[in-house]
N, C-alpha and C. Protein backbone atom coordinates (compact mmCIF):
# COMPACT_ATOMS: atom_id res chain seq x y z
N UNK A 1 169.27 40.69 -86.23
CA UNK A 1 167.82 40.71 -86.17
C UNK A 1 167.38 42.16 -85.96
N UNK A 2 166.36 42.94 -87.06
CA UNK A 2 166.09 43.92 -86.31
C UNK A 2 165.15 44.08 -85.40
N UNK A 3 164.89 45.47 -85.27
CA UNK A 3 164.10 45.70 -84.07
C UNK A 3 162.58 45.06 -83.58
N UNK A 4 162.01 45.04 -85.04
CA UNK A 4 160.68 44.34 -84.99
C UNK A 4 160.39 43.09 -85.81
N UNK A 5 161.81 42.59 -85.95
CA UNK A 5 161.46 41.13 -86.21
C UNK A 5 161.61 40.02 -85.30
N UNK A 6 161.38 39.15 -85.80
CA UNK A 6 160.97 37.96 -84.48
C UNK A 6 161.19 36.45 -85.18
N UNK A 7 162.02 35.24 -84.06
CA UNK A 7 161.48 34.18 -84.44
C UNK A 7 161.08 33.46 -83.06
N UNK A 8 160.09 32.82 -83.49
CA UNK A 8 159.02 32.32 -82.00
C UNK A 8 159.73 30.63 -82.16
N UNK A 9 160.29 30.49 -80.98
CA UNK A 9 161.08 29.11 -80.54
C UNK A 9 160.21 28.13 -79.57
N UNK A 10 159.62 27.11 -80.03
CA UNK A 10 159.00 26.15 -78.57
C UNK A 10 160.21 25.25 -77.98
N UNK A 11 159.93 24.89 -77.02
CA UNK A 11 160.91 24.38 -75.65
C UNK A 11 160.13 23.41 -75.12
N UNK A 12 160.20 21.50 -75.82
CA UNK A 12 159.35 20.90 -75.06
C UNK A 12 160.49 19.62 -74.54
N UNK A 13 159.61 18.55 -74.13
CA UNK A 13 161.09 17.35 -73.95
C UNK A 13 159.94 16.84 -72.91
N UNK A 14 160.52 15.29 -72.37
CA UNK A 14 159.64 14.84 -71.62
C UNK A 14 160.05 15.53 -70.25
N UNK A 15 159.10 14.82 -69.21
CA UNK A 15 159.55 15.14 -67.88
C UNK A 15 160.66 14.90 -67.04
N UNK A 16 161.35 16.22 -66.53
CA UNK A 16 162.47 15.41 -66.01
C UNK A 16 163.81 15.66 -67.49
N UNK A 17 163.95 16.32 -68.16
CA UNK A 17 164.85 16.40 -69.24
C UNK A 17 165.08 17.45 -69.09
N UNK A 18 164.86 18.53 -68.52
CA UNK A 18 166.02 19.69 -68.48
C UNK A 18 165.25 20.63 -68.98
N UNK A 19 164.07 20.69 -69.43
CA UNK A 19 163.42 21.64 -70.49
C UNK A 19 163.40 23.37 -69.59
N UNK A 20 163.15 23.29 -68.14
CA UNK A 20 163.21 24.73 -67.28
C UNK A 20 164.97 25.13 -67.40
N UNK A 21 165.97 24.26 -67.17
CA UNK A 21 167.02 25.01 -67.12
C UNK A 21 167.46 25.52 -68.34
N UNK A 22 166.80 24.27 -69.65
CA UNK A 22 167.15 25.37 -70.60
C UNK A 22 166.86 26.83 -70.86
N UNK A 23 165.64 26.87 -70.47
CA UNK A 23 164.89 28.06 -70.64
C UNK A 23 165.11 29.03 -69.52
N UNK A 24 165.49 28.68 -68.45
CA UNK A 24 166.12 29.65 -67.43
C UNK A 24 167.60 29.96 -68.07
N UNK A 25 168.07 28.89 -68.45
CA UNK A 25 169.92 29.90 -69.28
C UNK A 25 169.68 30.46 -70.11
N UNK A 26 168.81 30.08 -71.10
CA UNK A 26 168.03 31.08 -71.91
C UNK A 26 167.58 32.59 -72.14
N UNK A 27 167.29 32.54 -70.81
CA UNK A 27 166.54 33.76 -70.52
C UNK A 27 167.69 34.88 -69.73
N UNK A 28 168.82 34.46 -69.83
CA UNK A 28 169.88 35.50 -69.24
C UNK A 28 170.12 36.06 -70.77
N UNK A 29 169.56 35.78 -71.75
CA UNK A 29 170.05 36.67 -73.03
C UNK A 29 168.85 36.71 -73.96
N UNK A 30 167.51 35.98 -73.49
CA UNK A 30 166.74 36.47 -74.71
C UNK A 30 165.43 36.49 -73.79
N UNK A 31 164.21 36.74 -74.54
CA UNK A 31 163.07 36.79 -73.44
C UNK A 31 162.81 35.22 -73.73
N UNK A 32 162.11 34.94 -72.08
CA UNK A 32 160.99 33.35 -72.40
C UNK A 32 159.63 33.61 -71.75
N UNK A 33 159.14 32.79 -71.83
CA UNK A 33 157.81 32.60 -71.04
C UNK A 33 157.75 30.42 -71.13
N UNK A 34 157.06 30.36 -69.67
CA UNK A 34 156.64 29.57 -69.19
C UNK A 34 155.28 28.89 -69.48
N UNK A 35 154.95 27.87 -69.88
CA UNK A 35 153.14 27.89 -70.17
C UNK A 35 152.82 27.26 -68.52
N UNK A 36 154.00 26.53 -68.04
CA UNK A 36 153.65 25.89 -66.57
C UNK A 36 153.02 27.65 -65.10
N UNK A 37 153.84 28.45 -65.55
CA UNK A 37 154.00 29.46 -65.16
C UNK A 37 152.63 30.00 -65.29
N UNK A 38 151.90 30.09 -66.68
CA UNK A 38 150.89 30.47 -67.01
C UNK A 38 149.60 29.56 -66.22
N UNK A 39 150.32 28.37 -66.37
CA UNK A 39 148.90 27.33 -65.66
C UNK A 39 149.18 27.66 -64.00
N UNK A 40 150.26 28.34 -63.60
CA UNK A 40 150.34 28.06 -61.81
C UNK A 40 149.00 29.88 -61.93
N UNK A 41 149.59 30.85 -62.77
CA UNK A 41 148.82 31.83 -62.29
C UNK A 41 146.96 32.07 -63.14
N UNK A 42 146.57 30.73 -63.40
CA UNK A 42 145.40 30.00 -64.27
C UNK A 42 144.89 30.01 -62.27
N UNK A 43 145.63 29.15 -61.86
CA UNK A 43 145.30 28.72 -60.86
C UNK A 43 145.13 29.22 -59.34
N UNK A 44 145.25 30.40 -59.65
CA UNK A 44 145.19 31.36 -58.56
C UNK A 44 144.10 31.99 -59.23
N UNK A 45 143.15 32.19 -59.87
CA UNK A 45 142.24 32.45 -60.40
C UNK A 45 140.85 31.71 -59.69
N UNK A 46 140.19 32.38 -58.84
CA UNK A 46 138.93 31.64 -58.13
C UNK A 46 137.88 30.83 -59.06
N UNK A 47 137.47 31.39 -60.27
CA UNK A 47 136.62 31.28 -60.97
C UNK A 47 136.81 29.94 -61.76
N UNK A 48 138.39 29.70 -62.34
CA UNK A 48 139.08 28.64 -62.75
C UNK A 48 139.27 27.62 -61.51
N UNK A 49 139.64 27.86 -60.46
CA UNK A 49 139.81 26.83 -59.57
C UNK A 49 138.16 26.48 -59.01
N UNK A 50 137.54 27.20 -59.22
CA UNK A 50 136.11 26.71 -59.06
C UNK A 50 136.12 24.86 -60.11
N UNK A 51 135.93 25.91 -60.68
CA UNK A 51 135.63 25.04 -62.43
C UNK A 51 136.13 24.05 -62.31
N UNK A 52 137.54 23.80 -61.84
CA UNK A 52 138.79 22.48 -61.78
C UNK A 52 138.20 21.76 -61.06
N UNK A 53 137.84 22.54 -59.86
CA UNK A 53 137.44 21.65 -58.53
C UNK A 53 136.32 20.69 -58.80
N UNK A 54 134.91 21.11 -59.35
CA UNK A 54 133.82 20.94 -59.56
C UNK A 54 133.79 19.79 -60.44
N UNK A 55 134.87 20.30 -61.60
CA UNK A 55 134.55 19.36 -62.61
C UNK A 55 135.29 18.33 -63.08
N UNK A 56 136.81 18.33 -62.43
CA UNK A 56 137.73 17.58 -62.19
C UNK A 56 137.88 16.98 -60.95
N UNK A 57 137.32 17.52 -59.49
CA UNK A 57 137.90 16.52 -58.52
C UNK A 57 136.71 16.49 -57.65
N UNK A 58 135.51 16.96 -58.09
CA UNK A 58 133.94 16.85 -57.71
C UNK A 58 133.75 17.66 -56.36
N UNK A 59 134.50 18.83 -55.90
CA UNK A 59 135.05 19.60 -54.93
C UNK A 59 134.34 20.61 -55.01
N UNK A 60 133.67 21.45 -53.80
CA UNK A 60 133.25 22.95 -54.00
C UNK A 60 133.86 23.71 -53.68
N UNK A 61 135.41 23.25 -53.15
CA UNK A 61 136.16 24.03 -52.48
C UNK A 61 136.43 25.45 -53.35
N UNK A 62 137.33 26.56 -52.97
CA UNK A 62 137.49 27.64 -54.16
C UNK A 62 139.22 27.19 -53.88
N UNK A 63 139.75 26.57 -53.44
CA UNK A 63 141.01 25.91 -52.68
C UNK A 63 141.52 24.81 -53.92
N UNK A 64 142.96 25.42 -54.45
CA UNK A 64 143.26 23.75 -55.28
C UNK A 64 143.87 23.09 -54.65
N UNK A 65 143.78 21.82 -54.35
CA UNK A 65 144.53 21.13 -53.91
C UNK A 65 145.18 20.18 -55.16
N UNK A 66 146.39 20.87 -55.57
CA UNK A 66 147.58 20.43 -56.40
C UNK A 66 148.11 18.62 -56.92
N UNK A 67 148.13 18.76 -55.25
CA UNK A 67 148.09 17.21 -55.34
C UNK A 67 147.26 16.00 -55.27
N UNK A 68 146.43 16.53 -54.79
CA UNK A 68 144.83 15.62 -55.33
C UNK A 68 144.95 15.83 -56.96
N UNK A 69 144.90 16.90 -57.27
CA UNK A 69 144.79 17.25 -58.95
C UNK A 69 145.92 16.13 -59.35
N UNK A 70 147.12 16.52 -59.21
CA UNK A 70 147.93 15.66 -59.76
C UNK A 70 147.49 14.19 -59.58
N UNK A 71 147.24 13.32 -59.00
CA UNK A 71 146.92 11.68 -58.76
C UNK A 71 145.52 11.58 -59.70
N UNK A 72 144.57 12.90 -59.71
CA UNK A 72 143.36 12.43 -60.31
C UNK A 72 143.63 12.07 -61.89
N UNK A 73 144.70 13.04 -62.12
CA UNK A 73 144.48 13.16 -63.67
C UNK A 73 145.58 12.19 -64.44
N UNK A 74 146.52 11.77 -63.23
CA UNK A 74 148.03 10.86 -63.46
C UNK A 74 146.89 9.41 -63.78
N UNK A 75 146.04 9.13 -62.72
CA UNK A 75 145.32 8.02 -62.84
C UNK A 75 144.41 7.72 -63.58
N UNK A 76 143.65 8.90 -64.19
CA UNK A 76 142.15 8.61 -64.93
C UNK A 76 142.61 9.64 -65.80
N UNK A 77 142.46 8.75 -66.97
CA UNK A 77 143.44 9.53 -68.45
C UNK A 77 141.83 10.81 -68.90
N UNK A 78 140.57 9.66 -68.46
CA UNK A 78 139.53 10.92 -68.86
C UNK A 78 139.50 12.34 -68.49
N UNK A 79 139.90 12.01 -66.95
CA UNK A 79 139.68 13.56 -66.03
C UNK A 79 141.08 14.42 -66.68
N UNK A 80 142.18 13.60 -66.71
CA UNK A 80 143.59 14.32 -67.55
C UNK A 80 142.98 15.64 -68.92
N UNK A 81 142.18 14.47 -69.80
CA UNK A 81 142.04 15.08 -71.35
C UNK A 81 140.50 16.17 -70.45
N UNK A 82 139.90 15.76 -69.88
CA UNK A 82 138.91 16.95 -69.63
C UNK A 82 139.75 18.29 -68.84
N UNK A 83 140.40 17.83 -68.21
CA UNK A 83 141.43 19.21 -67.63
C UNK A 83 142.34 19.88 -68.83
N UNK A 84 142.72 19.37 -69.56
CA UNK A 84 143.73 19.81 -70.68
C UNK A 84 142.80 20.74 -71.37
N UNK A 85 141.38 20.21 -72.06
CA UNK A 85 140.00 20.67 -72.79
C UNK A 85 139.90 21.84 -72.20
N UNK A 86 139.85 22.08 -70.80
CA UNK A 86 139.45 23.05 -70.22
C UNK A 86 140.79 24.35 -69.88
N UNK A 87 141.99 23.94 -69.58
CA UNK A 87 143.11 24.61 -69.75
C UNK A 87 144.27 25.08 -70.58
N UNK A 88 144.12 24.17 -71.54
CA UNK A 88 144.84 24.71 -72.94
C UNK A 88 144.20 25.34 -73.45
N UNK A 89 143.40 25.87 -74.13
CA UNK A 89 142.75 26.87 -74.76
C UNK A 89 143.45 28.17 -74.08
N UNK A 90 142.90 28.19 -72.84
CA UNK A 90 143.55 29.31 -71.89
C UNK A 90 145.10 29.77 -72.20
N UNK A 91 145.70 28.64 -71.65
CA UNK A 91 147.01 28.77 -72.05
C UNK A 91 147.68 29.18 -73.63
N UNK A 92 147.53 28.74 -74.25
CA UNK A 92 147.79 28.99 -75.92
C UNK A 92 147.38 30.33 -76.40
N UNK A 93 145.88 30.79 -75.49
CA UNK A 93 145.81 32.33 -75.72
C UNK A 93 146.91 33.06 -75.09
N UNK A 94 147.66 32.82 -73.63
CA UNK A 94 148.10 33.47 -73.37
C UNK A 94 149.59 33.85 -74.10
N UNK A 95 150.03 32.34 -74.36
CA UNK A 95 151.32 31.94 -75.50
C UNK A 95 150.78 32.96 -76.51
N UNK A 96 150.09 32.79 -77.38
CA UNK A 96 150.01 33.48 -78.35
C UNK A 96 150.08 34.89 -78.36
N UNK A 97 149.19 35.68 -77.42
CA UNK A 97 149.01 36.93 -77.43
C UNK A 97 150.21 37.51 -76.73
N UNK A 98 151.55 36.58 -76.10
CA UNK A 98 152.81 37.11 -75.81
C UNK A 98 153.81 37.13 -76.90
N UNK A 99 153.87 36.04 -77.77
CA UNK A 99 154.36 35.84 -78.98
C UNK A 99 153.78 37.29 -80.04
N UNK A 100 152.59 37.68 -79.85
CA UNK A 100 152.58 39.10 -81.05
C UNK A 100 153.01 39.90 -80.21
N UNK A 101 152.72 40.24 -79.38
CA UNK A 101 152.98 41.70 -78.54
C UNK A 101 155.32 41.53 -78.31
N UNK A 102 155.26 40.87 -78.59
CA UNK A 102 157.37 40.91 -78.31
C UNK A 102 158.14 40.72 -79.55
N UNK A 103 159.24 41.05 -79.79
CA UNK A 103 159.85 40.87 -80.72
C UNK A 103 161.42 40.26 -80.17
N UNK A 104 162.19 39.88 -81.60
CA UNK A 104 163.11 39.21 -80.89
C UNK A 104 163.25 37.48 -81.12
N UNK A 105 164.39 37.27 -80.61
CA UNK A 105 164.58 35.92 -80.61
C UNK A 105 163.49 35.48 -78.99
N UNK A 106 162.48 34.89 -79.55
CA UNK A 106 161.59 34.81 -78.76
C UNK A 106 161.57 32.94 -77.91
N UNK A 107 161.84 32.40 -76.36
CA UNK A 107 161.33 31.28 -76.61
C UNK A 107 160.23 30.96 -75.48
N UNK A 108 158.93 29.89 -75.85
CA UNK A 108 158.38 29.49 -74.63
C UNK A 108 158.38 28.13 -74.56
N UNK A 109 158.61 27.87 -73.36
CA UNK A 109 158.64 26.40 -72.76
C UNK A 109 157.58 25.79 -72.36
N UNK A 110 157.09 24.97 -73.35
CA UNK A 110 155.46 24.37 -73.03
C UNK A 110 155.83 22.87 -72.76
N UNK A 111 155.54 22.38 -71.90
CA UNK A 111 155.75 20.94 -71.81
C UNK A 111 155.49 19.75 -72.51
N UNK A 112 154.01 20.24 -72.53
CA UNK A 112 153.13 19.48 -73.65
C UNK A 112 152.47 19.99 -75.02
N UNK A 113 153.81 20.81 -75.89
CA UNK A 113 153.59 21.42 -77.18
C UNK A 113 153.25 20.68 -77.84
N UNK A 114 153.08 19.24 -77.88
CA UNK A 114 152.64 18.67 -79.59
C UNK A 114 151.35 17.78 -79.04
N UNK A 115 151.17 17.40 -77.51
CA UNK A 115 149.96 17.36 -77.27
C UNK A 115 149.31 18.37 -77.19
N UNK A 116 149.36 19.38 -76.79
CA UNK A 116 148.64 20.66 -76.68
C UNK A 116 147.99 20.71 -78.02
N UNK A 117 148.89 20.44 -79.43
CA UNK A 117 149.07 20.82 -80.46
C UNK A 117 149.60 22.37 -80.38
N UNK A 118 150.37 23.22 -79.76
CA UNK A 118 150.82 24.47 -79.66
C UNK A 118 151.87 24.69 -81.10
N UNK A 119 152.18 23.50 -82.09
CA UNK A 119 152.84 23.89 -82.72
C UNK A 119 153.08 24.95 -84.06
N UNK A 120 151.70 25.32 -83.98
CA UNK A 120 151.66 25.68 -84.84
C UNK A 120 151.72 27.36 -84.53
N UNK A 121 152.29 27.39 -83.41
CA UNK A 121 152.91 28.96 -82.89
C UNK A 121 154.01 29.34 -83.02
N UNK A 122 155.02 28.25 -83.33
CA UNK A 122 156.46 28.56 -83.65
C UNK A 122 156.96 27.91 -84.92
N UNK A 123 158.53 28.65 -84.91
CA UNK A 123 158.57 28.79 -86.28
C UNK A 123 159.19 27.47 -86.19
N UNK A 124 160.15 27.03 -84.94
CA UNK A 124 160.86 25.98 -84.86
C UNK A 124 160.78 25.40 -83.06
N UNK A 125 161.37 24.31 -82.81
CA UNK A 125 160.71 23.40 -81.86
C UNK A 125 162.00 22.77 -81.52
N UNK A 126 162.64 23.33 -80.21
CA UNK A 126 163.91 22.34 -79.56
C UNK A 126 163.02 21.05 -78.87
N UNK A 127 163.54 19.91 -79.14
CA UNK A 127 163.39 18.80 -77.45
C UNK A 127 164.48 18.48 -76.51
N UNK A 128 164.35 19.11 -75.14
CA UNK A 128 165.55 18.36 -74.82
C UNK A 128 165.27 17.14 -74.45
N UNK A 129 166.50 16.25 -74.44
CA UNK A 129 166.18 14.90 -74.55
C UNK A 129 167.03 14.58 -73.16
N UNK A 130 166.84 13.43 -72.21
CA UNK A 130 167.84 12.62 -71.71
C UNK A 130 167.21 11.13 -71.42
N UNK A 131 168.42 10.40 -71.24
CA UNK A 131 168.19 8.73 -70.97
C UNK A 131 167.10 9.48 -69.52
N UNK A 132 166.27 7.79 -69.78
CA UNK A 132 165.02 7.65 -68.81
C UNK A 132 165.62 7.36 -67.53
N UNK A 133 166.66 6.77 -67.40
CA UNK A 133 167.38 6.90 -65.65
C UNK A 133 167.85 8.00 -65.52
N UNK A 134 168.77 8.84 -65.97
CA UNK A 134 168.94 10.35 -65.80
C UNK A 134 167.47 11.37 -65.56
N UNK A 135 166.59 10.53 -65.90
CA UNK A 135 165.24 11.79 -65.44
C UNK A 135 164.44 10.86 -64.62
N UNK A 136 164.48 9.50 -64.68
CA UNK A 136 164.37 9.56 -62.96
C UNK A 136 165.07 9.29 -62.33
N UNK A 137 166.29 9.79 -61.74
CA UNK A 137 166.78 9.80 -61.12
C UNK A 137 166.69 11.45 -60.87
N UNK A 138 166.27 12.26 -61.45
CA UNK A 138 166.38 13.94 -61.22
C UNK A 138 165.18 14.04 -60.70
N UNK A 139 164.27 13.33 -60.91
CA UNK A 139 162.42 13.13 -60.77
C UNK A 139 162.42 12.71 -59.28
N UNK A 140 163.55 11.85 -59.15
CA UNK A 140 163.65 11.21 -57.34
C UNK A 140 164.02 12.44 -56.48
N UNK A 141 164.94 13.22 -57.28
CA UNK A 141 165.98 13.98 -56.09
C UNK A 141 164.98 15.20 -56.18
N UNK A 142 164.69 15.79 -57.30
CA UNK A 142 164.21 17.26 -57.18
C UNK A 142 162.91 16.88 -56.83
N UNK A 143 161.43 16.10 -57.27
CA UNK A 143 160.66 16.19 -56.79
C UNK A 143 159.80 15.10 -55.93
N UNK A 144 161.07 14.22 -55.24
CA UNK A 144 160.46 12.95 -54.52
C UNK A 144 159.47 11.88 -55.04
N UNK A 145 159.78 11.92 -56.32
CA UNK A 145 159.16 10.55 -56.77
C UNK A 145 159.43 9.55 -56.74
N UNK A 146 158.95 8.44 -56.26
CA UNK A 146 159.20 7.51 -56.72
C UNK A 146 159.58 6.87 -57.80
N UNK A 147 160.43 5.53 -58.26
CA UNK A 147 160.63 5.38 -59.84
C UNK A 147 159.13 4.79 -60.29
N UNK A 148 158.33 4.12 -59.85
CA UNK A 148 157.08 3.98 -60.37
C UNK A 148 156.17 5.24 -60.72
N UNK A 149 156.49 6.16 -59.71
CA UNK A 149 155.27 7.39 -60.54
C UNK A 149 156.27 8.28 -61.42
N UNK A 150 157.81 8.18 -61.07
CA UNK A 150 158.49 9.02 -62.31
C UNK A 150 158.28 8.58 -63.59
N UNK A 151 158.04 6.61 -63.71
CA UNK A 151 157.76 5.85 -64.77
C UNK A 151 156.10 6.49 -65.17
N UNK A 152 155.70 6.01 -64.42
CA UNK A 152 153.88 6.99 -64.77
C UNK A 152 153.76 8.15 -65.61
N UNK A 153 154.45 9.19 -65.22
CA UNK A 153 154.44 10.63 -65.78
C UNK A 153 155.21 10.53 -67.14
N UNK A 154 156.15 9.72 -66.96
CA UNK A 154 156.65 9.61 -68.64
C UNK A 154 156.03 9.12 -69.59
N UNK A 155 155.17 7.91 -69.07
CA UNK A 155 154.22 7.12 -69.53
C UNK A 155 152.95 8.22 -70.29
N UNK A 156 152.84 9.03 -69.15
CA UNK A 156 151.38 10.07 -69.63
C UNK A 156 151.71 11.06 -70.86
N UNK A 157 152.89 11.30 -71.22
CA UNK A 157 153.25 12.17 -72.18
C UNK A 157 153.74 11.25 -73.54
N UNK A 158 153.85 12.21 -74.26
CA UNK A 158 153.66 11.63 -75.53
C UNK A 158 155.57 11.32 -75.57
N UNK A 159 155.69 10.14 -76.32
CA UNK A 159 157.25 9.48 -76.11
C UNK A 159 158.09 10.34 -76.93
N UNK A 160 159.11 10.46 -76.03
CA UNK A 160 160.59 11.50 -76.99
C UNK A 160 160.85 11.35 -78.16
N UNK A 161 160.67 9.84 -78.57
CA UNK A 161 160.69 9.44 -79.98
C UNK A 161 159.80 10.19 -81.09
N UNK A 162 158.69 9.90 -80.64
CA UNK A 162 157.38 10.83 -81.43
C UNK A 162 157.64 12.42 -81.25
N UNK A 163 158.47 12.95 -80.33
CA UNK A 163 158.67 14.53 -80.12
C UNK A 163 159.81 14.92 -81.40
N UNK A 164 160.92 13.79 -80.98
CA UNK A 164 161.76 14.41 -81.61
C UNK A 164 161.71 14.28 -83.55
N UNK A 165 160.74 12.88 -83.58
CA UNK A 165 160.13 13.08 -85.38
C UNK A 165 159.51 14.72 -85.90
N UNK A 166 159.10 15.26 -84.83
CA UNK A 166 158.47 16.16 -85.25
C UNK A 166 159.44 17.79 -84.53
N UNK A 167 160.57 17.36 -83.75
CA UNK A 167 161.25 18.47 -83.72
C UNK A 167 162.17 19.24 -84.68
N UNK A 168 162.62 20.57 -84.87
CA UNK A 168 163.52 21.15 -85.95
C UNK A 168 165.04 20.67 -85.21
N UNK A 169 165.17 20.77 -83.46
CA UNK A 169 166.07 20.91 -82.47
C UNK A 169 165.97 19.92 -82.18
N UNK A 170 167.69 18.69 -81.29
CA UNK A 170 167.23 18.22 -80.50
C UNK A 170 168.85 18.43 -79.85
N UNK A 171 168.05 18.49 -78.32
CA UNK A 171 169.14 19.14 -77.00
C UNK A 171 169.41 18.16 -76.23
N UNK A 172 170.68 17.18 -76.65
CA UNK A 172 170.90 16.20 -75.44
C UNK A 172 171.06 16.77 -73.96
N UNK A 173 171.03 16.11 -73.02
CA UNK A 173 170.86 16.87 -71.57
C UNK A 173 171.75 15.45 -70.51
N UNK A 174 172.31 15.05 -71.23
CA UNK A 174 173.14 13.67 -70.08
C UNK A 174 173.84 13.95 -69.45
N UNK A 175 174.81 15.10 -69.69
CA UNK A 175 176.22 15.42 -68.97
C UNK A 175 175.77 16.60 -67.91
N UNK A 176 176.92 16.95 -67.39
CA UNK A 176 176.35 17.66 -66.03
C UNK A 176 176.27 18.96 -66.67
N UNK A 177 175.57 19.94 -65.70
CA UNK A 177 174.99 20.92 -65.52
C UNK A 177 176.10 22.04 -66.62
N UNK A 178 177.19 22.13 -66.40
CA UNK A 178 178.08 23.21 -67.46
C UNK A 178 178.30 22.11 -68.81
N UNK A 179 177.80 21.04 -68.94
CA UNK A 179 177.48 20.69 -70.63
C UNK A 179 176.62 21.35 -70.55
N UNK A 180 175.89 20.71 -70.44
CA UNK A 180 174.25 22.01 -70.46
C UNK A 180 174.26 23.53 -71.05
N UNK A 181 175.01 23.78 -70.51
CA UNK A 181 175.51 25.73 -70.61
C UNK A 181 176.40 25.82 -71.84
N UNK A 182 176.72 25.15 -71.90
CA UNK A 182 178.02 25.23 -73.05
C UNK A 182 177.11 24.60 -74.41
N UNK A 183 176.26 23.80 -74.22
CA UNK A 183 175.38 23.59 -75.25
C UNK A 183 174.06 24.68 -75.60
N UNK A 184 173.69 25.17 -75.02
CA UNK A 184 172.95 26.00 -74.46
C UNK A 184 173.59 27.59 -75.15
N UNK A 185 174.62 27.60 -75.26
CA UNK A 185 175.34 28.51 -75.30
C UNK A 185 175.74 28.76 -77.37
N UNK A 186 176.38 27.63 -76.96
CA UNK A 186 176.23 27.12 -78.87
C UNK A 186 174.71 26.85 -79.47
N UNK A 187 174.09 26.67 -79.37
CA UNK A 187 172.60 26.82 -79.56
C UNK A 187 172.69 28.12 -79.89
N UNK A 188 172.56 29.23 -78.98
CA UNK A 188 172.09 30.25 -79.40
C UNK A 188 172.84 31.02 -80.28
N UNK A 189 174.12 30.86 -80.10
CA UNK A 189 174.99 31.48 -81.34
C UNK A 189 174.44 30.73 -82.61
N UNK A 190 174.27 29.69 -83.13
CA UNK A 190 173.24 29.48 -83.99
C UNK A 190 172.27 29.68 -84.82
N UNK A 191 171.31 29.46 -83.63
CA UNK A 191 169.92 30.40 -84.12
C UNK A 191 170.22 32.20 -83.88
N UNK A 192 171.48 32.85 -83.09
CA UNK A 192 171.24 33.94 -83.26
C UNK A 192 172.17 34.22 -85.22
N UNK A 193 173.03 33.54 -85.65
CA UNK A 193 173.19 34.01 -87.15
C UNK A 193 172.40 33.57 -87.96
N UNK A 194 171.57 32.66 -87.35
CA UNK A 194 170.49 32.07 -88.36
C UNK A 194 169.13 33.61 -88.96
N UNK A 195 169.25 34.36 -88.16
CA UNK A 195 167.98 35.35 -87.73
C UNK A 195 168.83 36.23 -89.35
């Protein structure tokens, strides 16, 4: 690849499938960016957490409270698509305007790339995939969910099935942590002779 060429890679999969560690092994050899990353520092933004508060959780606080956010928008699919209306735009500028300014085997990890509609920023589209007890059961341990709201959150995203019709990639994620790496690893030898 030379110096100023580029291919722009998306990184989506449902919740709970591995999609950060890919992109953290990832990133020991190529650049990434985060869109979750982008929405945590959206959110340290007074003016935006105004806006969220006001118009998503009827709040004047300048304070997010994360987890109120999360239950409002898990529960009421309206307040969900009015928060997305109001934060993807944001986000996709920021995806985008990192995608021209870098070169390189480029990837970002958007969660919700084909709801977002973000696809049309890359050239190609991994999903990682795993069985629905392997992600909740990772959904229990890493972020204390319950299996009813791990079932919820899978529920709210668009199904692996419909991801992976429309993926170029798809990244099984079942076996332990050094499959992962070793797949992860072959992947990029890949797409790096593919360039």
């Amino acid at each position: 690849m030379s110096k100023l060429s580029k291919k722009k890679i998306g990184i989506t999969g449902t919740i709970g499938s591995g999609k950060s560690s890919v992109t953290k092994l990832i990133s020991k050899y190529h650049k990434t960016l985060s869109a979750d990353e982008i929405v945590a520092k959206l959110y340290q933004d007074k003016t935006i957490v105004k806006r969220v508060n006001k118009e998503i959780l009827n709040s004047v606080s300048d304070v997010l409270n994360k987890q109120q956010l999360s239950e409002a928008i898990f529960t009421n699919k309206d307040l969900k698509i009015k928060l997305e209306q109001m934060i993807h735009p944001l986000v996709k500028a920021e995806v985008k305007n990192w995608l021209d300014t870098n070169y390189g085997l480029l990837f970002v990890e958007v969660p919700l790339l084909y709801e977002a509609n973000f696809q049309d920023l890359f050239d190609l589209v991994i999903v990682v995939v795993a069985d629905q007890d392997k992600i909740i059961k990772r959904l229990s341990k890493t972020r204390g969910y319950s299996v009813k709201a791990a079932k919820q959150r899978i529920e709210n995203q668009l199904s692996v099935e419909k991801k992976l019709e429309k993926a170029d990639i798809c990244l099984s994620n079942n076996g332990s942590y050094q499959d992962l790496v070793e797949k992860v690893i072959e992947l990029l030898k890949t797409l790096e002779v593919g360039d």
